[in-house]
Protein backbone atom coordinates (compact mmCIF):
# COMPACT_ATOMS: atom_id res chain seq x y z
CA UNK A 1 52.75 224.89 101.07
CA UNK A 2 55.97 225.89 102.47
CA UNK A 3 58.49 222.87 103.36
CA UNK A 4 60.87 223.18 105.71
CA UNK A 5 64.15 223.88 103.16
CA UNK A 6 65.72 220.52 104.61
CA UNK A 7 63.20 218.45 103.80
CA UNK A 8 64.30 217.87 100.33
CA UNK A 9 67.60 216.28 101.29
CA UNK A 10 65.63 213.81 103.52
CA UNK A 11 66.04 210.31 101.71
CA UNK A 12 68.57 211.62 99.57
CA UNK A 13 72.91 210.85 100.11
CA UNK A 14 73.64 214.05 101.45
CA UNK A 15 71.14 213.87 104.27
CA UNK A 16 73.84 210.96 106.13
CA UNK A 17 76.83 213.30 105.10
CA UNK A 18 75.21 216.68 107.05
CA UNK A 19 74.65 214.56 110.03
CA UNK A 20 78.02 213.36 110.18
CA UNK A 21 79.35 216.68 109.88
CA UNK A 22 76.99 218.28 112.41
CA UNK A 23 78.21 215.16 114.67
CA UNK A 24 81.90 215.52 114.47
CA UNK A 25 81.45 219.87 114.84
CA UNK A 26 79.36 219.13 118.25
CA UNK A 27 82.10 216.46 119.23
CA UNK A 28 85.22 219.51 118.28
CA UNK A 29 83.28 221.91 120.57
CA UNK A 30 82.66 219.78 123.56
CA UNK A 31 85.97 217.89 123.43
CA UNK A 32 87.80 221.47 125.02
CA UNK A 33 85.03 221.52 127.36
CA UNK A 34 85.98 218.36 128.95
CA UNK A 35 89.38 218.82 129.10
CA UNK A 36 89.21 221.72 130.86
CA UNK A 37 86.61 219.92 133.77
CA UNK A 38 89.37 216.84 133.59
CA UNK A 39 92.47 219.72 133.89
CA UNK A 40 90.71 221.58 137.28
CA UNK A 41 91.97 220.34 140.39
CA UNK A 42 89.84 218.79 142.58
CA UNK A 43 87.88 220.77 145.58
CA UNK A 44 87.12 220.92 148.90
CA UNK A 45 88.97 218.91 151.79
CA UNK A 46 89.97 216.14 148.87
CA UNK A 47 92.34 218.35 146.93
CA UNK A 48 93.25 220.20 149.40
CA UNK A 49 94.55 216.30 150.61
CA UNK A 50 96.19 215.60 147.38
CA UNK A 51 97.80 218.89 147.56
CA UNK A 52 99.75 218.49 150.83
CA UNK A 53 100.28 215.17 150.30
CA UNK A 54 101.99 216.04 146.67
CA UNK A 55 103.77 218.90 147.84
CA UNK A 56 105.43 216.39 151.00
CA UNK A 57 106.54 213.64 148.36
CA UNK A 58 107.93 216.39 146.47
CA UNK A 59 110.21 217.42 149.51
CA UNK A 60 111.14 213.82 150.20
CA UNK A 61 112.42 213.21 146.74
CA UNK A 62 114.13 217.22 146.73
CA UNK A 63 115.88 216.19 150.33
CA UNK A 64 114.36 219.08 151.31
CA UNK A 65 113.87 217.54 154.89
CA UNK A 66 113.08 221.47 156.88
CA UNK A 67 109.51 221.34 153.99
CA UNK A 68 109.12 217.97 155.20
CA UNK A 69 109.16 218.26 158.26
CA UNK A 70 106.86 220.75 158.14
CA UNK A 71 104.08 218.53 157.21
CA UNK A 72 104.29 216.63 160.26
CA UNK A 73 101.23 216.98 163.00
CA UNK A 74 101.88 219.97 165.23
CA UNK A 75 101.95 217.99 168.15
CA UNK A 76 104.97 216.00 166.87
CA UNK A 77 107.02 218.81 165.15
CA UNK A 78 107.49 220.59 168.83
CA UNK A 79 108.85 217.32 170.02
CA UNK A 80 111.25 216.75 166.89
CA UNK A 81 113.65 218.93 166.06
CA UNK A 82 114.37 219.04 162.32
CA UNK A 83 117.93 217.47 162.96
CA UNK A 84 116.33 214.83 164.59
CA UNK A 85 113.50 214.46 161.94
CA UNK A 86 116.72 214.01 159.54
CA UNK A 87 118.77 211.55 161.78
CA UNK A 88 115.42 209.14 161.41
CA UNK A 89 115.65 209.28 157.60
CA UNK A 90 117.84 206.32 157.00
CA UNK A 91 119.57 205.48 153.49
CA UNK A 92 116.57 205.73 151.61
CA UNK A 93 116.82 208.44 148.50
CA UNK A 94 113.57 208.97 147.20
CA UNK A 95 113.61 209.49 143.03
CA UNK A 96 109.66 209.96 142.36
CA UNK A 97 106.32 210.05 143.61
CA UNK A 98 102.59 210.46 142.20
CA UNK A 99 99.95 210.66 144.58
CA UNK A 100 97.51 208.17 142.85
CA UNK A 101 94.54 208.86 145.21
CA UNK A 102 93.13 210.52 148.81
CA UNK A 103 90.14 209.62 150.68
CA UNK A 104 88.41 212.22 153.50
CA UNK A 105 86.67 210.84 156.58
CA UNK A 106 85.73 213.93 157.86
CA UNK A 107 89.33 215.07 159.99
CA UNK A 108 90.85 211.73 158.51
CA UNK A 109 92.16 211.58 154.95
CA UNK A 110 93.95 208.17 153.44
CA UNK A 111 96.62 209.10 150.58
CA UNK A 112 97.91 206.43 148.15
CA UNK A 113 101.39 207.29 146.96
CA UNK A 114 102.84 205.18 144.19
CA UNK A 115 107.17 205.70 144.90
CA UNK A 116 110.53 204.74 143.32
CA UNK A 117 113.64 205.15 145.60
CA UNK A 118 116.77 203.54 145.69
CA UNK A 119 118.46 202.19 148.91
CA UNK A 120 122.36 203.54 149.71
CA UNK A 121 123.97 200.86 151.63
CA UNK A 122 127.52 201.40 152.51
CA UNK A 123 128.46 197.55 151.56
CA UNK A 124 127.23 197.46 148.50
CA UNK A 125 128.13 198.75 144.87
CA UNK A 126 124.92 199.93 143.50
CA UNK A 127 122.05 201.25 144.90
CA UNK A 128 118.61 199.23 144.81
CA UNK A 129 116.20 200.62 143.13
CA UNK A 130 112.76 199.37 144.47
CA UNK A 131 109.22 200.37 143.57
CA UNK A 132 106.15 200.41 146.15
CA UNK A 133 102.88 202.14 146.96
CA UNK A 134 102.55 203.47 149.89
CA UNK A 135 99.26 204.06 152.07
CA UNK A 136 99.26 207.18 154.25
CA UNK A 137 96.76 208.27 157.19
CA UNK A 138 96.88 212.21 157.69
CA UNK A 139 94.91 214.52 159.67
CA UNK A 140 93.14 217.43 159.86
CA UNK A 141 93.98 220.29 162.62
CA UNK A 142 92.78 223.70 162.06
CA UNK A 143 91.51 223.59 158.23
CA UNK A 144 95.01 222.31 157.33
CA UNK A 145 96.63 218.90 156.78
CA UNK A 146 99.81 216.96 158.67
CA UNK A 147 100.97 213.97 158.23
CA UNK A 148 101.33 211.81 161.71
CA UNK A 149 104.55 210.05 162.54
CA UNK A 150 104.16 206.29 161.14
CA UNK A 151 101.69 207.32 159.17
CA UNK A 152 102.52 205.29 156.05
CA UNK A 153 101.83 201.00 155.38
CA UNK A 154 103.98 199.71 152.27
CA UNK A 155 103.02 197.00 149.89
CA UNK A 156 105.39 194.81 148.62
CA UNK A 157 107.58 194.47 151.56
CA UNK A 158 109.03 197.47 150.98
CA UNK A 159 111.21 200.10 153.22
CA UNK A 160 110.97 203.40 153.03
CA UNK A 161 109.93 205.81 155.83
């Protein structure tokens, strides 16, 4: 009669011990696993979304208004000039921005941007500093996204553009 080797630790206090170890090596060798899945950007239109949209916040808190304007639809860049893209800016100095989350509808994507800016105002001392999300629309043209003029609601009351 030949028993399976194991058997004899069945019942006895090693049997909970080898489990526990077997557990824990299984949870070491899957842990990397999912961290790596977790680390890869997302696919298809949606990252490609959360890209764009990442790379524009970047350029608005850089001042790097010629990337910016960039973004913008095709339609509206040939009728604003980059000088006149920057005249429209305001006193608004953006300081950071996370794109928390994109939606597609097929040529239609929704970005939510959680920002912190500051507001320059000639009369007073200090800038404000001011936290807000901000909801974006942005479309689709040609496999690549823009970002339409007024495309962006604000919670809070808040007023960047």
């Amino acid at each position: 009669m030949h028993a399976h080797r194991w058997w004899r630790y069945r019942g006895s206090s090693s049997a909970p011990w080898a489990a526990r170890i077997v557990f824990v090596a299984l949870a070491l060798l899957v842990q990397p696993l999912a961290a790596e899945e977790a680390a890869q950007p997302e696919a298809g239109p949606a990252g490609a979304l959360k890209e764009r949209a990442g790379a524009f916040w970047e350029a608005k808190v850089k001042q790097d208004y010629a990337a910016q304007h960039g973004f913008l639809e095709p339609k509206l860049r040939r009728t604003m000039s980059v000088t006149d893209y920057i005249k429209r800016q305001g006193p608004v100095q953006y300081l950071e921005a996370h794109v928390d989350g994109v939606k597609v509808e097929e040529a239609r994507g929704f970005v939510t941007v959680r920002i912190r800016f500051q507001v320059k105002l000639v009369q007073q001392a200090a800038p404000i500093q001011q936290e807000t999300v901000v909801h974006e629309e942005w479309v689709r043209r040609g496999g690549e996204w823009y970002r339409g003029e007024g495309a962006g609601r604000h919670e809070a009351g808040a007023l960047p553009r």
